[in-house]
Protein backbone atom coordinates (compact mmCIF):
# COMPACT_ATOMS: atom_id res chain seq x y z
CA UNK A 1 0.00 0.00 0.00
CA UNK A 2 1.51 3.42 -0.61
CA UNK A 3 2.22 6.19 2.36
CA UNK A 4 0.42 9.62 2.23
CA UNK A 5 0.72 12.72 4.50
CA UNK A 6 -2.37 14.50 5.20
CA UNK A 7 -2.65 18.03 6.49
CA UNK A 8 -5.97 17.78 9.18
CA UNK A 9 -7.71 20.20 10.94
CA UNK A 10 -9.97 19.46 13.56
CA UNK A 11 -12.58 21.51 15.34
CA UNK A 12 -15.38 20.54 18.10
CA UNK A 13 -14.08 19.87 21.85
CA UNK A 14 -10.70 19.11 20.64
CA UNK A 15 -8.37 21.12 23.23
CA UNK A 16 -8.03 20.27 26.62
CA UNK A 17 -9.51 16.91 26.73
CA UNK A 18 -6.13 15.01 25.93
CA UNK A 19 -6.61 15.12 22.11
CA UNK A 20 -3.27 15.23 21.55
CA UNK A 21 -1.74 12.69 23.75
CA UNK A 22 -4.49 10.27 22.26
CA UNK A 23 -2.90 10.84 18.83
CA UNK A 24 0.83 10.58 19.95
CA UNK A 25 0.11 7.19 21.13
CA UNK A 26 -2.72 6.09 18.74
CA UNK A 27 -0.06 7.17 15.99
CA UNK A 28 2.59 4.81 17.58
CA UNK A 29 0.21 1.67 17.69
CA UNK A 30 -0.80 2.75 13.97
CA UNK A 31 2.47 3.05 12.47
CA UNK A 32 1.76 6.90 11.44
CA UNK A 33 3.90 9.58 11.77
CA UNK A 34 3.75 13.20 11.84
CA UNK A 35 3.24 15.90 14.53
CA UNK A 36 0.07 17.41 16.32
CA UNK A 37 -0.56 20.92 17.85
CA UNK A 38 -2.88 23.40 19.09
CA UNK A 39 -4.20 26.50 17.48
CA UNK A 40 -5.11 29.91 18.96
CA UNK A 41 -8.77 29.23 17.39
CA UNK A 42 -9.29 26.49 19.43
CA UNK A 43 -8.44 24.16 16.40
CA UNK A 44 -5.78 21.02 16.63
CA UNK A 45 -3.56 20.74 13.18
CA UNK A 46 -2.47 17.57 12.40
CA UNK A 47 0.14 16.07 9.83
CA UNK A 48 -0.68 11.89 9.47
CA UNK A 49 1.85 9.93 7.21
CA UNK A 50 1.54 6.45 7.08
CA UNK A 51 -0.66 4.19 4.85
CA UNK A 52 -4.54 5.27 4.20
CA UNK A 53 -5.71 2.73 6.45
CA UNK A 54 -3.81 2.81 9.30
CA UNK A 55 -4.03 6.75 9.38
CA UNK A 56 -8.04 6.45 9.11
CA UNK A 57 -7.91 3.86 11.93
CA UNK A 58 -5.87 6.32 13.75
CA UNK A 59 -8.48 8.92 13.65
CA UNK A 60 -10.90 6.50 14.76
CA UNK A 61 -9.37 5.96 17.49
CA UNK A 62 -8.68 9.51 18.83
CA UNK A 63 -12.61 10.19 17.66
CA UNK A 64 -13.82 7.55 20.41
CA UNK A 65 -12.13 8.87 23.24
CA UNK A 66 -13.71 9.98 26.24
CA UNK A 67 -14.46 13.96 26.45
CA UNK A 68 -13.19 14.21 22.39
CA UNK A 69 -15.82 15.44 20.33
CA UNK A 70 -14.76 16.43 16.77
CA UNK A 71 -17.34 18.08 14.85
CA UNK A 72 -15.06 18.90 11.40
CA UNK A 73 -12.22 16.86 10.02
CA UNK A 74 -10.78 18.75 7.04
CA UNK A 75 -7.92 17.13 5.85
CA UNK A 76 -5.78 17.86 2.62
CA UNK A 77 -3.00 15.70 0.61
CA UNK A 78 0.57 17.45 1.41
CA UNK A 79 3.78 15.93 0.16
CA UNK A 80 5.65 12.97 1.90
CA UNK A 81 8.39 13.38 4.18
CA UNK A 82 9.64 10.45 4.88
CA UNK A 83 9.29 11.17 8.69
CA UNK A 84 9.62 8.34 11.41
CA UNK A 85 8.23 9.33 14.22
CA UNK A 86 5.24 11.26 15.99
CA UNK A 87 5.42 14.42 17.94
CA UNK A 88 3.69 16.80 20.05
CA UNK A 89 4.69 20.57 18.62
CA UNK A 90 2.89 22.82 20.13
């Protein structure tokens, strides 16, 4: 299967309810790599590389955590970057 890196953005009760910490480590059961941060709109930007799958099974699992509630995933196709590991930037 081929990698992709998508570009999210996520909106809804998505700060301050662990959102990020859910993705660090549902990235490293996944396979996925890429970074997660905070906005000052209350939004949480996320890069995702890894293959289709695993990064949609990612999501999933960050969506049914307890006090998470996305209401908008937006993502976009950005270029690959050959990145090996997950991190929490800001």
């Amino acid at each position: 299967m081929a990698i992709v890196r998508r570009r999210y953005v996520f909106t809804g009760s998505v700060q301050g309810v662990g959102f990020r910490y859910r993705a660090f480590y549902a990235a490293r059961e996944n396979g996925v790599s890429g970074w997660v941060k905070n906005e000052y709109d209350g939004s949480v930007v996320m890069e995702a590389e890894g293959e289709p799958y695993c990064i949609e099974r990612m999501i999933e699992q960050i969506q049914n955590g307890r006090f998470v509630d996305i209401t908008s995933a937006q993502y976009t196709a950005v270029p690959v970057q050959d990145s090996h590991s997950f991190e929490i930037t800001g």
